[in-house]
PDB file of N, CA and C in Angstrom:
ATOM      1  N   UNK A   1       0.827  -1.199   0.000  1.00  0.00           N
ATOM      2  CA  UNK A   1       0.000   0.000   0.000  1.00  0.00           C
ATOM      3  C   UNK A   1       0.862   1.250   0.000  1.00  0.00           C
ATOM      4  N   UNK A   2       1.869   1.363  -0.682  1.00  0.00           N
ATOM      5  CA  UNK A   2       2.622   2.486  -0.846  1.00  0.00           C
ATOM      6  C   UNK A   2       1.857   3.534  -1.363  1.00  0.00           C
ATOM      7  N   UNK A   3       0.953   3.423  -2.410  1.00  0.00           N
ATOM      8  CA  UNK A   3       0.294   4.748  -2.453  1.00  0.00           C
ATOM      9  C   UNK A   3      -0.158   5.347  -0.938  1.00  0.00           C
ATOM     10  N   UNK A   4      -1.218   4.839  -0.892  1.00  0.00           N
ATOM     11  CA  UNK A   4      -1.724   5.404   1.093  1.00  0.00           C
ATOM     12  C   UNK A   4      -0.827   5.813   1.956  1.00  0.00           C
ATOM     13  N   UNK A   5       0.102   5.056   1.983  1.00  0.00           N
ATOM     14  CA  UNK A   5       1.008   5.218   2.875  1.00  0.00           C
ATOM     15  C   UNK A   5       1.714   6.680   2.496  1.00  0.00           C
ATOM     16  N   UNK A   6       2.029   7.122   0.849  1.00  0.00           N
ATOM     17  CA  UNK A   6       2.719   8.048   0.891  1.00  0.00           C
ATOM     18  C   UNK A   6       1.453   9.217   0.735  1.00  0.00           C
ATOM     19  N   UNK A   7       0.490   8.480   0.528  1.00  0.00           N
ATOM     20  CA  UNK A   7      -1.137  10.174   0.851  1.00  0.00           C
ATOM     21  C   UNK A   7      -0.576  10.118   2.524  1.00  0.00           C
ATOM     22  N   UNK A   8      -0.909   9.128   3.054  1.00  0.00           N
ATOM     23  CA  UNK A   8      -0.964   9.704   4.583  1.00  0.00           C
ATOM     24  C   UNK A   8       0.180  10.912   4.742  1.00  0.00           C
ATOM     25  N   UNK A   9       1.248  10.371   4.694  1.00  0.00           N
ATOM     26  CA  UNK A   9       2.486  10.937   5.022  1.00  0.00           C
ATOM     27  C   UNK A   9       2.441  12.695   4.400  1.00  0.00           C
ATOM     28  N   UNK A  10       2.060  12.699   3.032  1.00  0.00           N
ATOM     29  CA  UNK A  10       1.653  14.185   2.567  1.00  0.00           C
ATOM     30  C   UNK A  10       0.956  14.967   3.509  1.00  0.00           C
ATOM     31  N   UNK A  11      -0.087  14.021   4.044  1.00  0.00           N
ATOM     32  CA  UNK A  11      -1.363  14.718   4.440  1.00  0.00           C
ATOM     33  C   UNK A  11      -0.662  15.250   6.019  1.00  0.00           C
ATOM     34  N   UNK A  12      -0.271  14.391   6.722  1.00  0.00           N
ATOM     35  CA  UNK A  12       0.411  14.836   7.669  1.00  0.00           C
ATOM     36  C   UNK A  12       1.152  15.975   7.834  1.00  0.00           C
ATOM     37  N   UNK A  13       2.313  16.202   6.513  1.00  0.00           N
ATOM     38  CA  UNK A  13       3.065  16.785   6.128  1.00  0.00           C
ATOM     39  C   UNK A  13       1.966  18.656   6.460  1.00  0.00           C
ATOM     40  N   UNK A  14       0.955  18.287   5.442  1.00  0.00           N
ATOM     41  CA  UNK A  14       0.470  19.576   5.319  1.00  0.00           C
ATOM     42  C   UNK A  14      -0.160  19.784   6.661  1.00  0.00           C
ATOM     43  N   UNK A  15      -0.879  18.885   7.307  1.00  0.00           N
ATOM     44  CA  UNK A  15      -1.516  19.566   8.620  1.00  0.00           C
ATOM     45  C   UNK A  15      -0.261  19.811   9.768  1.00  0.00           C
ATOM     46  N   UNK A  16       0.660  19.301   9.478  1.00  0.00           N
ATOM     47  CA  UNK A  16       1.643  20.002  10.713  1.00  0.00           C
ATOM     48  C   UNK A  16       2.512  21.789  10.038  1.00  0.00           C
ATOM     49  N   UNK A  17       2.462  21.401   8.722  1.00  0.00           N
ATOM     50  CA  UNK A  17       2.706  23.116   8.220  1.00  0.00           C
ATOM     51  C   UNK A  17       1.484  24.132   8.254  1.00  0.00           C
ATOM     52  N   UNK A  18       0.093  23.191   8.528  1.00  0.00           N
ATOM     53  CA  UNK A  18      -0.526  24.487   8.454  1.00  0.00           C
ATOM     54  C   UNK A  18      -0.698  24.716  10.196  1.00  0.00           C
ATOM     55  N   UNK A  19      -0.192  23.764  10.771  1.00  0.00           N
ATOM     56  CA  UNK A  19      -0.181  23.752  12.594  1.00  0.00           C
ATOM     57  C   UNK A  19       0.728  24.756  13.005  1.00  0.00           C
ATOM     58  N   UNK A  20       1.737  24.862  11.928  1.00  0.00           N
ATOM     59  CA  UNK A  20       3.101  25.747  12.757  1.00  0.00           C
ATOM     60  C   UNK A  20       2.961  27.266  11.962  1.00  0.00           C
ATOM     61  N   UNK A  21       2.202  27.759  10.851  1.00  0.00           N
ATOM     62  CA  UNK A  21       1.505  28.875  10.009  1.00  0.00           C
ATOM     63  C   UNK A  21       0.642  29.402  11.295  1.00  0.00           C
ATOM     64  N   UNK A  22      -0.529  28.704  11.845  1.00  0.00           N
ATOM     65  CA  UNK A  22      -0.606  28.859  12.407  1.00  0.00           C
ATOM     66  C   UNK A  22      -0.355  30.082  13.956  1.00  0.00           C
ATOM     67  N   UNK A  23       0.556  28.859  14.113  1.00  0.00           N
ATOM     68  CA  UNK A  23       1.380  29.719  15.328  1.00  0.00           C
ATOM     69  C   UNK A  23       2.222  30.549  15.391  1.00  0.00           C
ATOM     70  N   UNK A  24       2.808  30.293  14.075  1.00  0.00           N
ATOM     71  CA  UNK A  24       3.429  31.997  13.827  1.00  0.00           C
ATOM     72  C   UNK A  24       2.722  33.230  13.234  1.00  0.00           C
ATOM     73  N   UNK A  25       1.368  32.812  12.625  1.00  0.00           N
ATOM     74  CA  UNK A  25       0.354  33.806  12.176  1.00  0.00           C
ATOM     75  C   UNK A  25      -0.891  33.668  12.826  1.00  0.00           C
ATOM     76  N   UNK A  26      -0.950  33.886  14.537  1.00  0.00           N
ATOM     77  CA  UNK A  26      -2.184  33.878  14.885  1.00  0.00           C
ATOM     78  C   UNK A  26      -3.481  34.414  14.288  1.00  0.00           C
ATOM     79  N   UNK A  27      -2.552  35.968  13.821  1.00  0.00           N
ATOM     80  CA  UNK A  27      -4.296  37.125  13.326  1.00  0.00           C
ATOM     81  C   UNK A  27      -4.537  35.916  12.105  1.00  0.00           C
ATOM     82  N   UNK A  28      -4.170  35.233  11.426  1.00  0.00           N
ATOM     83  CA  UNK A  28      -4.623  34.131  10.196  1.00  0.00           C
ATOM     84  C   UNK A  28      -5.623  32.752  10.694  1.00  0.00           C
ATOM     85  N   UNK A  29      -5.652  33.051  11.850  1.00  0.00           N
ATOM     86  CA  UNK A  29      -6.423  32.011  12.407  1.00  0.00           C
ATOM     87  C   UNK A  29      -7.292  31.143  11.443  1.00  0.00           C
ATOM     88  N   UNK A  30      -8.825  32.341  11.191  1.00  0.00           N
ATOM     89  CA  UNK A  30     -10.037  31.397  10.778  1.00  0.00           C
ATOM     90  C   UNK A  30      -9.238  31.365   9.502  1.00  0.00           C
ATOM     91  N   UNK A  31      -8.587  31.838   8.615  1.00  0.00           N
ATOM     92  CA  UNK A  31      -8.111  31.608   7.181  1.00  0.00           C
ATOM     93  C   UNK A  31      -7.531  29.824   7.348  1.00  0.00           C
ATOM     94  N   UNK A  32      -6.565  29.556   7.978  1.00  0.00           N
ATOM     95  CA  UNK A  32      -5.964  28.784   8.155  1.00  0.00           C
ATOM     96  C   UNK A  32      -7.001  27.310   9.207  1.00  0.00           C
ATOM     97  N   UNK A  33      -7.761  27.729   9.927  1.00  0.00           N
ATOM     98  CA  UNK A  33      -8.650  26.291  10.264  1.00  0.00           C
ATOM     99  C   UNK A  33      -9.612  26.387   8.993  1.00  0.00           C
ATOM    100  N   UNK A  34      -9.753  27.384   8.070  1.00  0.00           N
ATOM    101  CA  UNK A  34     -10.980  26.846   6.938  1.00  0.00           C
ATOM    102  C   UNK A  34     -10.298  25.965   6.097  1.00  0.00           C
ATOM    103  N   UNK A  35      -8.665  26.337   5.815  1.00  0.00           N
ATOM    104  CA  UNK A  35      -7.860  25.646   4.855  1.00  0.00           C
ATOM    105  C   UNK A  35      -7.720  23.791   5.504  1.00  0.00           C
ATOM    106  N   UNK A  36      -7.479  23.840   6.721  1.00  0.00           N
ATOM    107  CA  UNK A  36      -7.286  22.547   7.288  1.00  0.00           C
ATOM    108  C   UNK A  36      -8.424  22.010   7.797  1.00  0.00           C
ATOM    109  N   UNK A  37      -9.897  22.718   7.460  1.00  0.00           N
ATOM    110  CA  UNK A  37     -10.874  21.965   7.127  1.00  0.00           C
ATOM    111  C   UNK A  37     -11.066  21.096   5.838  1.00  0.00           C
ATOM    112  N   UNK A  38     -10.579  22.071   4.971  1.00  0.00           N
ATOM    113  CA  UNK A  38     -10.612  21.395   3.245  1.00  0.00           C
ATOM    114  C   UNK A  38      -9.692  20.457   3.144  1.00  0.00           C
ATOM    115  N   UNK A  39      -8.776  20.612   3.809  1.00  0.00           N
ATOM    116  CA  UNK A  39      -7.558  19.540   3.497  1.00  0.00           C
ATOM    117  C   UNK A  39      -8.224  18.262   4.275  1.00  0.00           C
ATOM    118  N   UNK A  40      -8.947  18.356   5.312  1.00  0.00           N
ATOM    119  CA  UNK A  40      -9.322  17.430   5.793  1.00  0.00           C
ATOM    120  C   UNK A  40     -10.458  16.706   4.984  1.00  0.00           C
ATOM    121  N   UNK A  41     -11.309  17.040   4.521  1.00  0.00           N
ATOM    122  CA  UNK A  41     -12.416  16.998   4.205  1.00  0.00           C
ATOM    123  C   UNK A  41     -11.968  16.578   2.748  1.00  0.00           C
ATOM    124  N   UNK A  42     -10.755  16.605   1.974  1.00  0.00           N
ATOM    125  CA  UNK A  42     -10.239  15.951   0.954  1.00  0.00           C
ATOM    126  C   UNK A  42      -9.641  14.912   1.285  1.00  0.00           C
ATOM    127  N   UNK A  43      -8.994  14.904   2.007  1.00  0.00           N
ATOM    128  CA  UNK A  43      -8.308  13.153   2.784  1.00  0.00           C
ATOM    129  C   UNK A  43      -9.292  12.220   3.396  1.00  0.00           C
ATOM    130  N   UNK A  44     -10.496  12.997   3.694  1.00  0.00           N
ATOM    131  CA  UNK A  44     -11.786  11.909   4.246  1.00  0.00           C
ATOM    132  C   UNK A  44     -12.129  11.215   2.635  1.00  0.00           C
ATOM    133  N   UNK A  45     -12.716  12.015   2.027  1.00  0.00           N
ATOM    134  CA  UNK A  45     -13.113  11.850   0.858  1.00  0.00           C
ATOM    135  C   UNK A  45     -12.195  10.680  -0.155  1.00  0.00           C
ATOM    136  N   UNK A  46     -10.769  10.698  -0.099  1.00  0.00           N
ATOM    137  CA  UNK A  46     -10.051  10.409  -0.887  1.00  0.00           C
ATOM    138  C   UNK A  46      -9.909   9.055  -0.697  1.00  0.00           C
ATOM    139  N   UNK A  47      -9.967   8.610   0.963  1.00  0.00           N
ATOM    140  CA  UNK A  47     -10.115   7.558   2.052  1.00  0.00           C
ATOM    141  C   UNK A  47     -10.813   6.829   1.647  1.00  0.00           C
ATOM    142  N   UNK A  48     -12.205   7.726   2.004  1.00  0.00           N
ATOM    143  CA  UNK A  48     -13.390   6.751   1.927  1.00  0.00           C
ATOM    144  C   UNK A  48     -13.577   5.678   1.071  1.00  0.00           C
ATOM    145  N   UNK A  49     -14.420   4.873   2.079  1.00  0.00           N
ATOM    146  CA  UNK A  49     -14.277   3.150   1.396  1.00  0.00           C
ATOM    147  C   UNK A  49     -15.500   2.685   0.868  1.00  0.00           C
ATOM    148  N   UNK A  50     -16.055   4.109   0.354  1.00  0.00           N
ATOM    149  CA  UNK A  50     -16.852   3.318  -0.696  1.00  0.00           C
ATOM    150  C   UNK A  50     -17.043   4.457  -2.025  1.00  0.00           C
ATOM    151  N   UNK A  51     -16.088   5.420  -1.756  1.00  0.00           N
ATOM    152  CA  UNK A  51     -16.293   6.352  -2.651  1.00  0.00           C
ATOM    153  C   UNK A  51     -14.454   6.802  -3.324  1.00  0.00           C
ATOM    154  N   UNK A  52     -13.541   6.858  -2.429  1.00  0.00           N
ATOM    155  CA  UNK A  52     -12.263   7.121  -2.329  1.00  0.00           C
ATOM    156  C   UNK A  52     -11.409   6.765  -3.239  1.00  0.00           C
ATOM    157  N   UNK A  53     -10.864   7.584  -4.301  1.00  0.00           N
ATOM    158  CA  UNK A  53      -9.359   6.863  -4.646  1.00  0.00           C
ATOM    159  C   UNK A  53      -9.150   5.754  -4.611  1.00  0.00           C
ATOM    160  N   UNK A  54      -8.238   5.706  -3.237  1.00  0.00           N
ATOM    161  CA  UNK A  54      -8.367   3.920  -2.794  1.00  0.00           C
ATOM    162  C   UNK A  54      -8.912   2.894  -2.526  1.00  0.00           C
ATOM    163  N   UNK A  55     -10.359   2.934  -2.537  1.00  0.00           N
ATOM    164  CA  UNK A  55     -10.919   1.966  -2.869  1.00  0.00           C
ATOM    165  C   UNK A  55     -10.736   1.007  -3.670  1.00  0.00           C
ATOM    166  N   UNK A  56     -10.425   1.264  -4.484  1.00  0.00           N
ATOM    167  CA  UNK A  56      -9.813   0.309  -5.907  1.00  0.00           C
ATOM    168  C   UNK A  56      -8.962  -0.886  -5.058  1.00  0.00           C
TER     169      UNK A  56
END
């Protein structure tokens, strides 16, 4: 499962850069939890096991 394995690892990648954006750009707050809503809400999607990418 090297594909998944290397989505996870991306996905990680981006929610800990948008974790540390973040904290060095507090006034960016809601900009930055709407972005790591979408990012989330694309990795659910991409997941999902009956609709997802990987399903296959």
């Amino acid at each position: 499962m090297g594909a998944i394995d290397d989505f996870d690892g991306r996905f990680t990648n981006v929610i800990d850069h948008l974790e540390n954006l973040h904290r060095l750009n507090p006034h960016l707050e809601y900009n930055i939890v709407l972005i790591t809503e979408y990012v989330n809400t694309i990795y659910n999607v991409t997941m999902d096991s009956t609709e997802g990418i990987f399903y296959l």
